[in-house]
N, C-alpha and C. Protein backbone atom coordinates (compact mmCIF):
# COMPACT_ATOMS: atom_id res chain seq x y z
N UNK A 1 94.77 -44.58 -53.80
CA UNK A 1 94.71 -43.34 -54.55
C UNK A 1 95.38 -43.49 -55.91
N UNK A 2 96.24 -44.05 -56.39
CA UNK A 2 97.00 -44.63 -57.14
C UNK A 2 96.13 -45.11 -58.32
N UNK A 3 95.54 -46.19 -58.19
CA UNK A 3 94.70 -46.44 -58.98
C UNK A 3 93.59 -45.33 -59.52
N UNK A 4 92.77 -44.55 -58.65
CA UNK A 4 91.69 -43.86 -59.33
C UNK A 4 92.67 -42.64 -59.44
N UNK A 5 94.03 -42.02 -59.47
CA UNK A 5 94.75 -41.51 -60.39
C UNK A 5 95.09 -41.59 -61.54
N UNK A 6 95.24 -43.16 -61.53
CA UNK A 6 96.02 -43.77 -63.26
C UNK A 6 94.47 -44.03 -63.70
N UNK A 7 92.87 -44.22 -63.07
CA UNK A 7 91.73 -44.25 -63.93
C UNK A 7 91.68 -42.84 -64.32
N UNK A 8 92.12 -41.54 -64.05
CA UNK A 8 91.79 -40.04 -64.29
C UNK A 8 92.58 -39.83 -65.34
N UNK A 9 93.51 -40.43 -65.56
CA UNK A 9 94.63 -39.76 -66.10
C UNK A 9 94.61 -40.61 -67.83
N UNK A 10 93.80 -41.82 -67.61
CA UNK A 10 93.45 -43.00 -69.15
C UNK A 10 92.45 -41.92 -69.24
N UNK A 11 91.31 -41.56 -68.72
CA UNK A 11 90.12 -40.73 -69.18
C UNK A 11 90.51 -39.51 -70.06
N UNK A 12 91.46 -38.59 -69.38
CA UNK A 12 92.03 -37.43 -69.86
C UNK A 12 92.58 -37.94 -71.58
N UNK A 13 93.54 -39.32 -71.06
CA UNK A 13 94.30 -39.12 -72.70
C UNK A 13 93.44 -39.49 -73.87
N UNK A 14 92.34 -40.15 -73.40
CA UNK A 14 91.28 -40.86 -74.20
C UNK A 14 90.41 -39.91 -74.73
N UNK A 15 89.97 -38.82 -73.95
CA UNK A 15 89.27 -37.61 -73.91
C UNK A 15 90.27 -36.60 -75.17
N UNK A 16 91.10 -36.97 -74.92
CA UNK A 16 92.49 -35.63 -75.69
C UNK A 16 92.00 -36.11 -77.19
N UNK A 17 92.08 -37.33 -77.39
CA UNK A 17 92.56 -38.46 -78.47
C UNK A 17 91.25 -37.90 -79.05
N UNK A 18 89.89 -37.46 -78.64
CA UNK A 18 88.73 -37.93 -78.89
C UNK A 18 88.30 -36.51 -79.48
N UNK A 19 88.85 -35.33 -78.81
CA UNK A 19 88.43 -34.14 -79.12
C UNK A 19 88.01 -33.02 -78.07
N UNK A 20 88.47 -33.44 -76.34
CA UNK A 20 88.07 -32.83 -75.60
C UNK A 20 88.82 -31.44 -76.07
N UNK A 21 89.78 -31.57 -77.02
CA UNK A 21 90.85 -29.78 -77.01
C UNK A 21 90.06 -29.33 -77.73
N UNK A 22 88.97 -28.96 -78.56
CA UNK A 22 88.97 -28.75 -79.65
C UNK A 22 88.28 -27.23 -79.36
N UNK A 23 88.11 -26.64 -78.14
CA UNK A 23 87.45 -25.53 -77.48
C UNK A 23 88.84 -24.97 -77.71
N UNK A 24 90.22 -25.39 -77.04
CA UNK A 24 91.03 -24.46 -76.56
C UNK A 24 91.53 -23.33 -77.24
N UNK A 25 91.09 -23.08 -78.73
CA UNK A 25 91.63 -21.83 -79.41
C UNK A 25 90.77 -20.86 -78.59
N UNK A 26 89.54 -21.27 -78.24
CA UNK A 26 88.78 -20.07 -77.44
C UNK A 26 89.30 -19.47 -75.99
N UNK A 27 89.80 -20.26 -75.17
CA UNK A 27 90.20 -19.56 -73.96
C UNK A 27 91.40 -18.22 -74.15
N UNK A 28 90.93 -17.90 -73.30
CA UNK A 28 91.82 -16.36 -73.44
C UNK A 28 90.57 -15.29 -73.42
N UNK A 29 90.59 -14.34 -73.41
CA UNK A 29 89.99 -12.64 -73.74
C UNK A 29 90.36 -12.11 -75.25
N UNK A 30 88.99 -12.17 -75.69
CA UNK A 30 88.10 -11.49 -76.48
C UNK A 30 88.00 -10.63 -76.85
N UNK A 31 88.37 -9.34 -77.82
CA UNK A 31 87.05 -8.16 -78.00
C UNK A 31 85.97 -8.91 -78.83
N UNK A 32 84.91 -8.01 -78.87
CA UNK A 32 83.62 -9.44 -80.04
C UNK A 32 83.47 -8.12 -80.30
N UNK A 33 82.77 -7.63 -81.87
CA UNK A 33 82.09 -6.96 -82.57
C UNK A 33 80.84 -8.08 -83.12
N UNK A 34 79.19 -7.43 -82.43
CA UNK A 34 78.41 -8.67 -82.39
C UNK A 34 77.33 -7.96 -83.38
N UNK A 35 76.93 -8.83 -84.49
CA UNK A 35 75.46 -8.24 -85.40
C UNK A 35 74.53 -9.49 -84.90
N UNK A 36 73.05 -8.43 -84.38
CA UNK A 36 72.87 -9.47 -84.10
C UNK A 36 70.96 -9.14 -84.72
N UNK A 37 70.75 -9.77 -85.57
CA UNK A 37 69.59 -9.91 -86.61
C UNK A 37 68.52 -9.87 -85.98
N UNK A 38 67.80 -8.93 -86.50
CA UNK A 38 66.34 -8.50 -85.72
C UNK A 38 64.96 -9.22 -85.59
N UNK A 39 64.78 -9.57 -86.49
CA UNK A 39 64.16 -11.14 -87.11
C UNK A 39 64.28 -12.04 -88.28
N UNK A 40 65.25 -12.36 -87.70
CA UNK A 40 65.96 -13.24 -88.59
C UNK A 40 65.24 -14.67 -89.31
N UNK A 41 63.90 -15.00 -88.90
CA UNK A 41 63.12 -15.69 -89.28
C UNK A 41 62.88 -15.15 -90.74
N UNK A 42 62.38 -13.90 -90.79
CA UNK A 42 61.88 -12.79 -92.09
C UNK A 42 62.97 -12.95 -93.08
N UNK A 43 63.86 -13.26 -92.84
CA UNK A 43 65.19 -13.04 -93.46
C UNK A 43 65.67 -11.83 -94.03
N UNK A 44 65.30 -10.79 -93.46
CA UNK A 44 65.60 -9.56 -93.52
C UNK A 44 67.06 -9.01 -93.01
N UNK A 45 67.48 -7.84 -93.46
CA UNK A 45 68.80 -7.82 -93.17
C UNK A 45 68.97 -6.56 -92.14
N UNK A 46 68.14 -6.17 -91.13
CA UNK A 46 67.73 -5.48 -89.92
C UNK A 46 68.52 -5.87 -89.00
N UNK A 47 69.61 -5.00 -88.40
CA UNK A 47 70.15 -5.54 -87.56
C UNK A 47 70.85 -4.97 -86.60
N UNK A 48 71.32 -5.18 -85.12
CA UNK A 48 71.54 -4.33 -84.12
C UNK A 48 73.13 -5.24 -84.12
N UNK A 49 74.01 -3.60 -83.75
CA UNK A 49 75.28 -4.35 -83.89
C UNK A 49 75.90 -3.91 -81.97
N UNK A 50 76.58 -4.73 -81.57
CA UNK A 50 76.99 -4.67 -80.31
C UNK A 50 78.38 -4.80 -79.87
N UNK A 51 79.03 -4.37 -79.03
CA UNK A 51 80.51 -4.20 -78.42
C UNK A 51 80.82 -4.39 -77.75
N UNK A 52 81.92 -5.94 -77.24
CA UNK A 52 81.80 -6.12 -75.85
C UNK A 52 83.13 -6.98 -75.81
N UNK A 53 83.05 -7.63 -74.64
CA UNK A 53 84.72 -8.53 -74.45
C UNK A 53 84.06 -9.62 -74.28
N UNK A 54 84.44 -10.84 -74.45
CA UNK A 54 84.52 -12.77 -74.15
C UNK A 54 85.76 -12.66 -72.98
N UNK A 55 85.42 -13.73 -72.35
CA UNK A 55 86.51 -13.93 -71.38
C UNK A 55 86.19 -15.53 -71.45
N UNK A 56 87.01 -16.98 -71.22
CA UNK A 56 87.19 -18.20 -71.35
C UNK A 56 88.04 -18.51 -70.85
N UNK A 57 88.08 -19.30 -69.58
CA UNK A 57 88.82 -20.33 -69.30
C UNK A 57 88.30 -21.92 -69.39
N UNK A 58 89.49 -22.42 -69.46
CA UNK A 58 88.93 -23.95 -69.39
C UNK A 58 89.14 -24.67 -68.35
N UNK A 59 88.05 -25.62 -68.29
CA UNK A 59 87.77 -26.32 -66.82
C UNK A 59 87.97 -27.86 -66.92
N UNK A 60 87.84 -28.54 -65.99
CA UNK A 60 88.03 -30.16 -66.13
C UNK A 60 89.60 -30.09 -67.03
N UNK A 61 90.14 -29.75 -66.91
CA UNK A 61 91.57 -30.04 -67.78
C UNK A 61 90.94 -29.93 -69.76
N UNK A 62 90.21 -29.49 -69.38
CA UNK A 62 89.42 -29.26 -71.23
C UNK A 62 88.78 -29.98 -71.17
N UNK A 63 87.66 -30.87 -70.65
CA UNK A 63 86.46 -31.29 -70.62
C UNK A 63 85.16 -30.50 -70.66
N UNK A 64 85.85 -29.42 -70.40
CA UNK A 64 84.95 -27.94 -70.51
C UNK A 64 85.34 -26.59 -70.38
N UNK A 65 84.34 -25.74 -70.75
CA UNK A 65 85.16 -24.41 -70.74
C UNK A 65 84.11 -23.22 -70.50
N UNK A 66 84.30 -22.24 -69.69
CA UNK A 66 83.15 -21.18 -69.43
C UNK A 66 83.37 -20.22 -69.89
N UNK A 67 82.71 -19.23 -70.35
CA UNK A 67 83.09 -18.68 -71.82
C UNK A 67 81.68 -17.01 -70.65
N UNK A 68 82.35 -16.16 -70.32
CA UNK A 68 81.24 -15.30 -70.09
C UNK A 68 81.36 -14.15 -70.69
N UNK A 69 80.38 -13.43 -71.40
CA UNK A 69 80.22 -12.60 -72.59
C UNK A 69 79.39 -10.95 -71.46
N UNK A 70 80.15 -10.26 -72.42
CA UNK A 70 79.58 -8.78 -72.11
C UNK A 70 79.80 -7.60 -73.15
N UNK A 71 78.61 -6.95 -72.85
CA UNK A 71 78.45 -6.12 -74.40
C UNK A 71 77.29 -5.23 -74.46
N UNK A 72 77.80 -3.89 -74.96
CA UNK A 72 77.03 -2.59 -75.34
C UNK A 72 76.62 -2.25 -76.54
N UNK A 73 75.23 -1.84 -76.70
CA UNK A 73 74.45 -1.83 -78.49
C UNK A 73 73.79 -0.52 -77.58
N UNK A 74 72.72 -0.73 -78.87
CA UNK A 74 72.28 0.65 -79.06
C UNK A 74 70.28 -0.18 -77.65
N UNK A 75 70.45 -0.89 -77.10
CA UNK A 75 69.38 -1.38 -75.91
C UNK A 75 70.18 -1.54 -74.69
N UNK A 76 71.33 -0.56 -74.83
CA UNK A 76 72.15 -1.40 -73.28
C UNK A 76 73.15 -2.32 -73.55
N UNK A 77 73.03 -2.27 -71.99
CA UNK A 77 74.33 -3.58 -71.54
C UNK A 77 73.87 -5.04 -71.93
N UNK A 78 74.43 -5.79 -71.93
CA UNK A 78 73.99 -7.17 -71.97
C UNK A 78 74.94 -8.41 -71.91
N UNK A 79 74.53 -9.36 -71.30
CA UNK A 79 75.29 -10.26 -70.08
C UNK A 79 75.03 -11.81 -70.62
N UNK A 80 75.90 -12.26 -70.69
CA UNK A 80 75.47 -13.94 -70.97
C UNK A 80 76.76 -14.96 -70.61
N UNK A 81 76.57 -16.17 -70.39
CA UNK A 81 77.23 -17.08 -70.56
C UNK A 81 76.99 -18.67 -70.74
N UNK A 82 78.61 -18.84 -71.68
CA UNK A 82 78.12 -20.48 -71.90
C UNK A 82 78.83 -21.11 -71.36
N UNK A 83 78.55 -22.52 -71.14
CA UNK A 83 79.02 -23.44 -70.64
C UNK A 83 79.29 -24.43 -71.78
N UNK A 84 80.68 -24.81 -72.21
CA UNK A 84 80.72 -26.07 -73.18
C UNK A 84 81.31 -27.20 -71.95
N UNK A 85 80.68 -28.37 -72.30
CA UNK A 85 80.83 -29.23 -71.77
C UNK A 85 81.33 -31.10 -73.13
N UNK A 86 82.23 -31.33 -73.06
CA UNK A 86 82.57 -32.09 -73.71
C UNK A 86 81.98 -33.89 -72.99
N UNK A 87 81.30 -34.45 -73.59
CA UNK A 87 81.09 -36.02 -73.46
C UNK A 87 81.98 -37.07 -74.22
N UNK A 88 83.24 -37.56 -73.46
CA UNK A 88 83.94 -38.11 -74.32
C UNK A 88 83.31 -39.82 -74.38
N UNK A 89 82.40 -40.27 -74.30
CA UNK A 89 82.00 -41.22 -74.64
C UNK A 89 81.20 -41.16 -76.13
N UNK A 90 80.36 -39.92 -76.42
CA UNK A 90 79.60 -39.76 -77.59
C UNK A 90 80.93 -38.66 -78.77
N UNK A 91 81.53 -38.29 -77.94
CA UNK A 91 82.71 -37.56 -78.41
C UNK A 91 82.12 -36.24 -79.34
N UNK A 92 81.38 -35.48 -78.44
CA UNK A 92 80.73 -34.21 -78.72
C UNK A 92 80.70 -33.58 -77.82
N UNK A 93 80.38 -32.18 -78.30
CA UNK A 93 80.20 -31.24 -77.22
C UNK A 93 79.13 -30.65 -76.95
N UNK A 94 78.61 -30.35 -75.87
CA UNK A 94 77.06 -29.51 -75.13
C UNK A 94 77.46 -28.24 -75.25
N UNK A 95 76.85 -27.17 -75.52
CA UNK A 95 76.99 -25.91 -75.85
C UNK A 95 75.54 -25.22 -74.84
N UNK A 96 75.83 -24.72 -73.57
CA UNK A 96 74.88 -24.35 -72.95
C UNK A 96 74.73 -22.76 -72.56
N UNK A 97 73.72 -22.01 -73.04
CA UNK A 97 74.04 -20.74 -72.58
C UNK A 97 72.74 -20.04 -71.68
N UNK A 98 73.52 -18.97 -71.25
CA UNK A 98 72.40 -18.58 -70.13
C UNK A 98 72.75 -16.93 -70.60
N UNK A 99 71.08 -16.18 -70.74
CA UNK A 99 71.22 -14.63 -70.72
C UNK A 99 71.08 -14.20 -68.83
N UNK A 100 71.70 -13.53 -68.59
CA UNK A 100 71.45 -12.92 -67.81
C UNK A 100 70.33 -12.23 -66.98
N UNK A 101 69.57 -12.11 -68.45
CA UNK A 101 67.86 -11.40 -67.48
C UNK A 101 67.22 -12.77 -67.90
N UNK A 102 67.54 -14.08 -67.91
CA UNK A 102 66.45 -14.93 -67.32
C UNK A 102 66.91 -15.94 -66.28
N UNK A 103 68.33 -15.65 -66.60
CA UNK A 103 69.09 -16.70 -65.26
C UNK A 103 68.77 -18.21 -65.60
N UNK A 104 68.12 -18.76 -66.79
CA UNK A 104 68.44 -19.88 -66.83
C UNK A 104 69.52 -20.56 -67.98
N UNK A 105 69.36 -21.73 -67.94
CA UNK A 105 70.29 -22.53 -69.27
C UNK A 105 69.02 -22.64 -70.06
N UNK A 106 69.68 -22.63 -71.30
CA UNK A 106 69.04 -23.01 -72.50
C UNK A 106 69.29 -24.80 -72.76
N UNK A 107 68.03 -25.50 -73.78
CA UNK A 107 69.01 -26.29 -74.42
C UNK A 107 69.93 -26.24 -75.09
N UNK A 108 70.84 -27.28 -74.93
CA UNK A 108 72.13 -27.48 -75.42
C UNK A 108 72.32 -27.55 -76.78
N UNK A 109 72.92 -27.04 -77.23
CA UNK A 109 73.77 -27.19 -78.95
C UNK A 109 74.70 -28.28 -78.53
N UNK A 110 74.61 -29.79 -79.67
CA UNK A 110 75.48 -30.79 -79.81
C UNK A 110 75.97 -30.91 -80.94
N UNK A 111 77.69 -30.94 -81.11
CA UNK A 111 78.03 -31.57 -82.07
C UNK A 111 79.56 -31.41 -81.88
N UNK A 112 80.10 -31.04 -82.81
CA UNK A 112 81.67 -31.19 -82.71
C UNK A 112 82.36 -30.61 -83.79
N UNK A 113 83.59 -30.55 -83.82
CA UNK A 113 84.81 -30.12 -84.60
C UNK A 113 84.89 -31.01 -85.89
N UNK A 114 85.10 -30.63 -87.19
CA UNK A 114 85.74 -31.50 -88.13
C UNK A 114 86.52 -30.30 -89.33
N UNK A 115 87.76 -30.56 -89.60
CA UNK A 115 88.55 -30.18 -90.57
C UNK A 115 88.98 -28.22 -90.06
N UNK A 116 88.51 -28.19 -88.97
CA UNK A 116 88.78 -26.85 -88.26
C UNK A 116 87.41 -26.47 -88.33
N UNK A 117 86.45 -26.59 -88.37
CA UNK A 117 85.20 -25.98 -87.93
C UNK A 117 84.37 -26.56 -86.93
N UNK A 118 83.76 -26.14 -86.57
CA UNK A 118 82.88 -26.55 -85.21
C UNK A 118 81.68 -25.80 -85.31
N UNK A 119 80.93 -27.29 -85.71
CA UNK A 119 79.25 -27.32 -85.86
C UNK A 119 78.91 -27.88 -84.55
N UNK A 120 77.66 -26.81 -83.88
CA UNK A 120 76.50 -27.72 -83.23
C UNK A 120 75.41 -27.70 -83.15
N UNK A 121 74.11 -28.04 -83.17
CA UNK A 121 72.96 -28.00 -83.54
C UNK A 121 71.67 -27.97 -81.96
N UNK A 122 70.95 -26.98 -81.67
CA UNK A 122 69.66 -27.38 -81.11
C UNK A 122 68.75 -27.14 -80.89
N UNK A 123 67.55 -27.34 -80.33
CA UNK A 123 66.53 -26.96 -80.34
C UNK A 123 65.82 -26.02 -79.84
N UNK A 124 65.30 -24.86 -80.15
CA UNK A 124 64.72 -23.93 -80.12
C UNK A 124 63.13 -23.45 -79.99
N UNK A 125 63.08 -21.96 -79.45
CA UNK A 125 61.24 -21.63 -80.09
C UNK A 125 61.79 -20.30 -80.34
N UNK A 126 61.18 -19.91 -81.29
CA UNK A 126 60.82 -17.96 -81.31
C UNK A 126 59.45 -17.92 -81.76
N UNK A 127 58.71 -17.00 -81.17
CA UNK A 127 57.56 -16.91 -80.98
C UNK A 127 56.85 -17.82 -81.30
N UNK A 128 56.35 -18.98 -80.45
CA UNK A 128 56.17 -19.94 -80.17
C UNK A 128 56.09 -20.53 -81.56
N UNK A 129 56.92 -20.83 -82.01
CA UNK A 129 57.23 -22.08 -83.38
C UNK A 129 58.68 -22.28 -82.82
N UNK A 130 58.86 -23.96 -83.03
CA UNK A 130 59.95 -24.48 -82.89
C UNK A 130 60.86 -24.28 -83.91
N UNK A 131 61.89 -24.25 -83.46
CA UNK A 131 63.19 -24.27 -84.81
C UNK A 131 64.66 -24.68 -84.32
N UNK A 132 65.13 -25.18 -85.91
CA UNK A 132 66.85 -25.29 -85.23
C UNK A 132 67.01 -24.50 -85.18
N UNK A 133 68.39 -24.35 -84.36
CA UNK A 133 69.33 -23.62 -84.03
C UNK A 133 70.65 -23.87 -84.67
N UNK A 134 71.81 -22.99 -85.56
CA UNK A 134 73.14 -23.95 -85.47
C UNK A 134 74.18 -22.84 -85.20
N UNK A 135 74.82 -23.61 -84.68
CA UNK A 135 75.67 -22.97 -83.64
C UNK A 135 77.48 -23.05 -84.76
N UNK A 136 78.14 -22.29 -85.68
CA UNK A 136 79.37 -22.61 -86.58
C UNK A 136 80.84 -21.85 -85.64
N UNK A 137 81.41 -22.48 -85.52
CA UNK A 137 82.90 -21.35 -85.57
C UNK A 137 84.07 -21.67 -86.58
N UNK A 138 84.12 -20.53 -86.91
CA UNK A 138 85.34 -20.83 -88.52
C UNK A 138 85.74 -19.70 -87.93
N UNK A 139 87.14 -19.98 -89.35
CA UNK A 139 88.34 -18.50 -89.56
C UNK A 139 89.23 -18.92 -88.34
N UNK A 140 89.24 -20.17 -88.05
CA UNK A 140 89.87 -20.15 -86.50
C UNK A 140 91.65 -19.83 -86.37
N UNK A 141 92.33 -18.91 -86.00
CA UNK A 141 93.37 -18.14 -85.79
C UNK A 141 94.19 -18.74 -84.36
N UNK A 142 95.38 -18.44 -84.34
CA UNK A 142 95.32 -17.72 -82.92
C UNK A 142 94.49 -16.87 -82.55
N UNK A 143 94.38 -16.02 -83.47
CA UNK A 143 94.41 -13.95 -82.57
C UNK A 143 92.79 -13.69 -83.07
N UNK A 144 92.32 -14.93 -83.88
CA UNK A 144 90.58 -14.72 -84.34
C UNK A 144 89.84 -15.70 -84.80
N UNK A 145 88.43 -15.99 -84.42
CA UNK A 145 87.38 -16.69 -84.72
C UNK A 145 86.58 -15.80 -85.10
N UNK A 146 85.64 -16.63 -85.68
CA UNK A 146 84.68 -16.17 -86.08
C UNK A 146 83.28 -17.30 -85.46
N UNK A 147 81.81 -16.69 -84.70
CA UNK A 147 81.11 -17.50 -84.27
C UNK A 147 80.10 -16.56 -84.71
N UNK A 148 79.11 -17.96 -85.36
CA UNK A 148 77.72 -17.09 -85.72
C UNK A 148 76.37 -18.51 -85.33
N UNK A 149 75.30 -17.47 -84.92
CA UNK A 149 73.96 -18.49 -85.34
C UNK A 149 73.14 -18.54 -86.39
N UNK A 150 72.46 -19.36 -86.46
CA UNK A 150 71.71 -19.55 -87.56
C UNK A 150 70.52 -20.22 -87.62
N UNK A 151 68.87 -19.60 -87.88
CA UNK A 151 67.94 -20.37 -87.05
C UNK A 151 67.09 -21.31 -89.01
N UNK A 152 66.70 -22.05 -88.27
CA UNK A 152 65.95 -23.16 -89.39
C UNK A 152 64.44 -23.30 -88.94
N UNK A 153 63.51 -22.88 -89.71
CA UNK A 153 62.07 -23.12 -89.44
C UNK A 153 61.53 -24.33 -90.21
N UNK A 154 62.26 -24.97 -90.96
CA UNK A 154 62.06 -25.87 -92.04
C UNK A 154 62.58 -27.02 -91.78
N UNK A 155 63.11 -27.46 -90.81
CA UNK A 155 63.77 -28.75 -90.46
C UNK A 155 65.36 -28.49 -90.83
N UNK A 156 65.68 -27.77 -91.25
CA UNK A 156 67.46 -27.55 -91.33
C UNK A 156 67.77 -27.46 -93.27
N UNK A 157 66.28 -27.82 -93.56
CA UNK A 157 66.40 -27.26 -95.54
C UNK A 157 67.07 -25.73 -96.05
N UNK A 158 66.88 -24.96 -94.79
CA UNK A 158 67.31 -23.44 -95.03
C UNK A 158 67.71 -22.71 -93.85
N UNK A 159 68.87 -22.21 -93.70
CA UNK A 159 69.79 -21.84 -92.59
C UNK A 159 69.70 -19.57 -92.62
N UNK A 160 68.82 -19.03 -91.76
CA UNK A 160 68.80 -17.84 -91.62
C UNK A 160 70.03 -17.16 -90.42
N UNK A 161 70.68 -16.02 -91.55
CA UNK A 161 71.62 -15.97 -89.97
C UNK A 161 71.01 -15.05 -89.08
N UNK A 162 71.02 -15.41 -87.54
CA UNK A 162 70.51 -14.59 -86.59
C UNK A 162 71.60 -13.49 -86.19
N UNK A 163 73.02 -14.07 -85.52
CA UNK A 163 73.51 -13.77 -84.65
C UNK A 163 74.94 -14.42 -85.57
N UNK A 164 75.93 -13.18 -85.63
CA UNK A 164 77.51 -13.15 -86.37
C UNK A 164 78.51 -12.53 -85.63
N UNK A 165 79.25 -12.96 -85.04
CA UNK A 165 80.48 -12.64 -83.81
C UNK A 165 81.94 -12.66 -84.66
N UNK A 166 82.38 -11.22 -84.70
CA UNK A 166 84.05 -11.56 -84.71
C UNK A 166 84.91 -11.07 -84.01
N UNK A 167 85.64 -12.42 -83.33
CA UNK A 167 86.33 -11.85 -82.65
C UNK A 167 87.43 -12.08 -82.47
N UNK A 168 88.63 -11.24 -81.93
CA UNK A 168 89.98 -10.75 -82.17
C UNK A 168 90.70 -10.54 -80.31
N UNK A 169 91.30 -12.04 -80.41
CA UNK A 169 92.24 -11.75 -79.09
C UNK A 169 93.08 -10.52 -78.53
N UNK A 170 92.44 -10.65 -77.11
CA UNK A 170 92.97 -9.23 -76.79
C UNK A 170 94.54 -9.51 -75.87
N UNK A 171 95.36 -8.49 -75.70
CA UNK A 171 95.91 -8.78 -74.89
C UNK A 171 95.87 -8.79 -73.49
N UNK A 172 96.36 -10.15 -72.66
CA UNK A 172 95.80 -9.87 -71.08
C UNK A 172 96.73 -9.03 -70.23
């Protein structure tokens, strides 16, 4: 046991070294104030704004972190969650989310942290045309982030924002 202890424990510091923390400003509870762009393809500035709490803990010792979202607009309730999952061999992170009324995962947003921001990028459809996706978090605080999307019909030449989150740690 000894041994595949001291192999868990080189993974972890190697993982630390590499960027597995780079989620942890997110764990904790949330309020989110959410705009979230009506067709944002159009680049129009139409938009439904929503009210809800984040909740995040982290898993694998920060190899990952589940992040489940809830929130009231002017269509209802609405339910989601992501899954970040860190690969410390490519030394990025999977960004996986699931809505609630379809019960599945999406593809993954990949990329990572540099200079305090955290870009990740992936692949998408809205009404059946493919597009990026990019996934930013800035303003990073203790007590606030800021997370928004942003969709690309053009190969990533021009960035539309869909979806703009700010949010402000609550107390637990």
């Amino acid at each position: 046991a000894v041994p595949a202890a001291a192999a868990a424990s080189a993974r972890r510091a190697h993982a630390a070294q590499a960027g597995s923390h780079d989620f942890d400003f997110n764990v904790g509870l949330w309020r989110s104030h959410i705009r979230r762009y009506t067709d944002p393809l159009a680049g129009g500035a139409a938009s439904i704004e929503l009210a809800g709490t984040v909740s995040v803990r982290k898993l694998w010792d920060g190899l990952g972190a589940l992040e489940e979202i809830e929130a009231d607009g002017p269509n209802g309730h609405w339910e989601g969650l992501t899954l970040f999952l860190f690969d410390p061999k490519a030394r990025q992170w999977g960004q996986y989310f699931a809505n609630a009324k379809t019960g599945t995962l999406e593809l993954p947003g990949i990329g990572g942290f540099k200079d305090g921001r955290g870009e990740l990028l992936a692949l998408d459809s809205v009404g059946g045309r493919s597009i990026l996706v990019r996934s930013i978090w800035s303003n990073i605080t203790p007590a606030a982030h800021r997370y928004e999307e942003s969709y690309s019909d053009d190969g990533g030449r021009t960035w539309k924002p869909a979806f703009v989150v700010e949010l402000v740690r609550m107390k637990e």
